[in-house]
Protein backbone atom coordinates (compact mmCIF):
# COMPACT_ATOMS: atom_id res chain seq x y z
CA UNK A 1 -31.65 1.37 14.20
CA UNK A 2 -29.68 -1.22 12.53
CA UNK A 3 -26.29 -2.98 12.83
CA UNK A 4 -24.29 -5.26 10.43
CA UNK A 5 -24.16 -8.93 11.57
CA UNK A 6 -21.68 -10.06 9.02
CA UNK A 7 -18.28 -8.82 7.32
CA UNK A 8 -19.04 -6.98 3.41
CA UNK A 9 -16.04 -6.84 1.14
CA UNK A 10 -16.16 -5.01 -1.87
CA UNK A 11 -14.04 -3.27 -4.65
CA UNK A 12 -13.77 -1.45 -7.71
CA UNK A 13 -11.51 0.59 -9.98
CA UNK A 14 -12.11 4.05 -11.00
CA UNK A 15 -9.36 5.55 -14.06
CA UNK A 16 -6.80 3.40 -12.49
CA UNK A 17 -7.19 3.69 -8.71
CA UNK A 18 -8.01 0.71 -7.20
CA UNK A 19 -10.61 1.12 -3.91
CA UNK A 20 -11.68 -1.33 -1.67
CA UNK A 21 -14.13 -1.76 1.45
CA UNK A 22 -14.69 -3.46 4.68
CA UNK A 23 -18.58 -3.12 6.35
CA UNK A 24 -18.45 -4.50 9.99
CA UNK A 25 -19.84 -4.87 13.60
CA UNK A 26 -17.95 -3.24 15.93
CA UNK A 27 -19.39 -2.53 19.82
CA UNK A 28 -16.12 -0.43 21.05
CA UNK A 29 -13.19 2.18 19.78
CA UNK A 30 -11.17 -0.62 21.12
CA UNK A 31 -13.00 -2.74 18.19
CA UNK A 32 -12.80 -0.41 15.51
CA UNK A 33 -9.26 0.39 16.04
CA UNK A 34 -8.29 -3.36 15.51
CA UNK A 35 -10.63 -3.56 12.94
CA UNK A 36 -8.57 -0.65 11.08
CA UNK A 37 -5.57 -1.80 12.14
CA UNK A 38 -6.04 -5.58 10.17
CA UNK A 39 -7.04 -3.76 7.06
CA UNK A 40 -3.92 -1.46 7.49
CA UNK A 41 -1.36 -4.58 7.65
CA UNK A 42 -2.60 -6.05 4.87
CA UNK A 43 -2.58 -3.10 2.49
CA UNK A 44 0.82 -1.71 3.76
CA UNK A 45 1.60 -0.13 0.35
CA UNK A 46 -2.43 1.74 0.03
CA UNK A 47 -2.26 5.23 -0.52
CA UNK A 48 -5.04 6.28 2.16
CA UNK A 49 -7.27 4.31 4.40
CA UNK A 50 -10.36 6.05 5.19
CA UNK A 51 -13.01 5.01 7.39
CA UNK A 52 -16.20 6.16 9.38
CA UNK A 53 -17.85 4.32 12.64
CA UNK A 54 -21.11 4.96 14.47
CA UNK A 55 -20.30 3.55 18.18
CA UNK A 56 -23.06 3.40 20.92
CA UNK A 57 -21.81 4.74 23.90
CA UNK A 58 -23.67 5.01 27.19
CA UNK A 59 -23.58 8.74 26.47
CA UNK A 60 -25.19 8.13 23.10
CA UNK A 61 -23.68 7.42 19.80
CA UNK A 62 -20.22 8.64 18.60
CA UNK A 63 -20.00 8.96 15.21
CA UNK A 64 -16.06 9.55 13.88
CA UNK A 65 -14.29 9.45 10.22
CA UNK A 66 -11.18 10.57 9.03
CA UNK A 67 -10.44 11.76 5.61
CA UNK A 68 -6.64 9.79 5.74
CA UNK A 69 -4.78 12.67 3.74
CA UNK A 70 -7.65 12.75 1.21
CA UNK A 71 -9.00 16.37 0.56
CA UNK A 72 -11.42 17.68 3.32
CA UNK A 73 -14.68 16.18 3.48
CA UNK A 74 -14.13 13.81 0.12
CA UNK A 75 -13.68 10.02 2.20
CA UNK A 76 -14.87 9.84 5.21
CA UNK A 77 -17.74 12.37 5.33
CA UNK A 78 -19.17 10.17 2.09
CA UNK A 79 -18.56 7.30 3.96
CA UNK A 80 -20.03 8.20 6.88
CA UNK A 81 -23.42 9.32 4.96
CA UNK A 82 -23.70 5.71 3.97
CA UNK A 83 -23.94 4.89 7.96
CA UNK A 84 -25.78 7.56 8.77
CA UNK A 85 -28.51 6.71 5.65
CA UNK A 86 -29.02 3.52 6.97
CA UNK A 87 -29.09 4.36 10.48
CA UNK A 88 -26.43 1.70 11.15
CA UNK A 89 -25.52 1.60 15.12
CA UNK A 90 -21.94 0.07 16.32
CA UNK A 91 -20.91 -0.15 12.54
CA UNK A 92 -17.45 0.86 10.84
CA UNK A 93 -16.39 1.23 7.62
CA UNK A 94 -12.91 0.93 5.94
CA UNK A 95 -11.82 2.18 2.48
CA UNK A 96 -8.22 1.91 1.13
CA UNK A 97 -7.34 3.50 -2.06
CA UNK A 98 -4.29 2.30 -4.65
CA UNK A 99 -3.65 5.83 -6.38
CA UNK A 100 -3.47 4.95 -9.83
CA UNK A 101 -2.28 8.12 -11.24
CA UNK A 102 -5.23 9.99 -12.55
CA UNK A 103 -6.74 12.60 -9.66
CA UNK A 104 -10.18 12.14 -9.62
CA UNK A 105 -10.64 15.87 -8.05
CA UNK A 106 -13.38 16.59 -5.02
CA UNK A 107 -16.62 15.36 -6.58
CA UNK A 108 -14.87 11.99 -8.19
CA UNK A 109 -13.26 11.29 -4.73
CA UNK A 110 -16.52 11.73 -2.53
CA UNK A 111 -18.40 9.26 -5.23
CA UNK A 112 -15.59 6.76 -5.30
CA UNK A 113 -15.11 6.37 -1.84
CA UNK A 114 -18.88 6.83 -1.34
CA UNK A 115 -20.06 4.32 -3.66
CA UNK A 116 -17.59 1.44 -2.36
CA UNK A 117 -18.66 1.94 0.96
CA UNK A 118 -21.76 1.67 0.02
CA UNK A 119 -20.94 -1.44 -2.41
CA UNK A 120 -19.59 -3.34 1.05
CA UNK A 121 -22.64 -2.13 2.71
CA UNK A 122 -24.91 -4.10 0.19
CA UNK A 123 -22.25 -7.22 0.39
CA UNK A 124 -22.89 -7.44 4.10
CA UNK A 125 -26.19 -8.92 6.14
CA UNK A 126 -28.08 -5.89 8.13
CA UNK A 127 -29.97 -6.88 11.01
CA UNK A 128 -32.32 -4.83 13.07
CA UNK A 129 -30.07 -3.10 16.42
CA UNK A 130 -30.65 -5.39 19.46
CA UNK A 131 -29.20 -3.46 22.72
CA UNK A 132 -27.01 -6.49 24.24
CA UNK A 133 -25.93 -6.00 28.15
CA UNK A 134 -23.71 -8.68 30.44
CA UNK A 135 -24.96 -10.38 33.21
CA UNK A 136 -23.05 -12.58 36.07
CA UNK A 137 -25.07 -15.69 37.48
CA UNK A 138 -24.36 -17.88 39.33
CA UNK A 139 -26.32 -21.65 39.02
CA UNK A 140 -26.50 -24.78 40.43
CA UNK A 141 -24.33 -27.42 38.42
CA UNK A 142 -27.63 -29.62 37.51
CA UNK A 143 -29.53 -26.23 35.66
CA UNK A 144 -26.04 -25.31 33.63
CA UNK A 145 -27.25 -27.18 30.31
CA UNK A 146 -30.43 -26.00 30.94
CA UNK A 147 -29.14 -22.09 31.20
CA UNK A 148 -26.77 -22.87 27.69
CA UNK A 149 -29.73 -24.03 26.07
CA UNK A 150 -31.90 -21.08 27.29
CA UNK A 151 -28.95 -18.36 26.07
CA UNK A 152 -29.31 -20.09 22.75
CA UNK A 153 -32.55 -19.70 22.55
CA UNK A 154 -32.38 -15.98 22.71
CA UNK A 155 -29.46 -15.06 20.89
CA UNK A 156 -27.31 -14.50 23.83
CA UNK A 157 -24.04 -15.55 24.65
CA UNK A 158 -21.98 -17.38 26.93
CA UNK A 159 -19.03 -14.60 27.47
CA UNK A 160 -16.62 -17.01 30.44
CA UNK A 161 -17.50 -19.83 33.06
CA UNK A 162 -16.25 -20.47 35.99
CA UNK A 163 -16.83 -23.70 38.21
CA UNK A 164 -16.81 -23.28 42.29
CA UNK A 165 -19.22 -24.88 44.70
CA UNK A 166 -21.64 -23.72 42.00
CA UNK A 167 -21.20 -22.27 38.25
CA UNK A 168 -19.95 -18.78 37.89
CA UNK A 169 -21.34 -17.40 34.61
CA UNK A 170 -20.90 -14.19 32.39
CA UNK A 171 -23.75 -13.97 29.63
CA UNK A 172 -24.21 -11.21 27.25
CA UNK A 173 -27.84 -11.33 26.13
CA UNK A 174 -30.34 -8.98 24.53
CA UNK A 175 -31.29 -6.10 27.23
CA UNK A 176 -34.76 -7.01 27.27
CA UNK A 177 -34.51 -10.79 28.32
CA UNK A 178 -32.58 -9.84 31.52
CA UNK A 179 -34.92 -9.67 34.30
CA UNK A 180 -36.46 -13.44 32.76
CA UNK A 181 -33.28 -14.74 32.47
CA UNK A 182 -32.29 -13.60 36.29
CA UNK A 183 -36.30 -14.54 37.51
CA UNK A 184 -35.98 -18.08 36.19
CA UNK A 185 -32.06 -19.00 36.84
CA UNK A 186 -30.89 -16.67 40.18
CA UNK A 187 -33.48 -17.78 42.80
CA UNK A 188 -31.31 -19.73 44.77
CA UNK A 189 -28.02 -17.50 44.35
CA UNK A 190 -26.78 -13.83 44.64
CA UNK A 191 -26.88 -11.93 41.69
């Protein structure tokens, strides 16, 4: 599995409609729905705005897309096919169209929409999937620095601190470097 780690933008006109794409990571509906929402504000006046997410759940992945008033199966179903082909995990994809005029019939709308999502697809960096969890510690004030630098180190980050008698702290880090991460940092506190 894969994921996208950075924003693709891409566009291009096909007899006179205008279509344009967003590739990005999302981890939640919640995500994707503000995602869609920022592309929707912008492009107030776009005929449709298609789009097709894979989301892992702890029940698996939910794939979605919606065809946005497009014919049945022409926008998001092609989109989605680009996610799928890739096996991209907590992805989403966005494609507005500008109707320009000319209908492009079934075929012409499944490539179009299709082939920009797949445009911002290329225009983005895809990393391999890393399954990322939260953790709560809770550290002595003298090993905080020492915790930050160790986070860093593997790709984790610091989510929210809090400062008591010792340092409340919420990390999300790669699934795999959990148990380390509590073994060398928790001995002294409650998890």
């Amino acid at each position: 599995m894969q994921t996208i780690e950075e924003v693709g933008v891409a566009e291009q006109t096909i007899n006179k409609s205008k279509f344009y794409a967003w590739a990005a990571h999302c981890q939640s509906k919640q995500e994707v729905a503000a995602f869609l929402r920022a592309i929707a504000t912008k492009h107030q006046s776009a005929s449709h705005l298609a789009y097709a997410y894979r989301i892992k759940t702890p029940d698996g992945i939910a794939p979605r897309f919606s065809d946005a008033g497009e014919p049945s199966g022409t926008a998001g179903m092609p989109i989605m096919q680009m996610l799928d082909g890739r096996d991209l995990i907590n992805a989403c994809v966005g494609v507005i169209r500008y109707y320009g005029g000319v209908n492009l019939g079934t075929g012409g709308l499944a490539r179009a929409y299709g082939g920009t999502a797949r445009l911002a697809l290329e225009a983005t960096k895809i990393v391999p999937y890393v399954e990322m969890q939260e953790l709560a510690l809770v550290v002595a004030y003298n090993r905080l620095d020492e915790l930050i630098r160790a986070v860093s180190q593997i790709k984790g980050k610091i989510i929210d601190k809090s400062f008591d008698e010792a340092v409340n702290v919420k990390i999300r880090l790669p699934a795999i470097e959990k148990q380390a991460l509590i073994d060398r940092f928790n001995k002294n506190y409650g998890e």
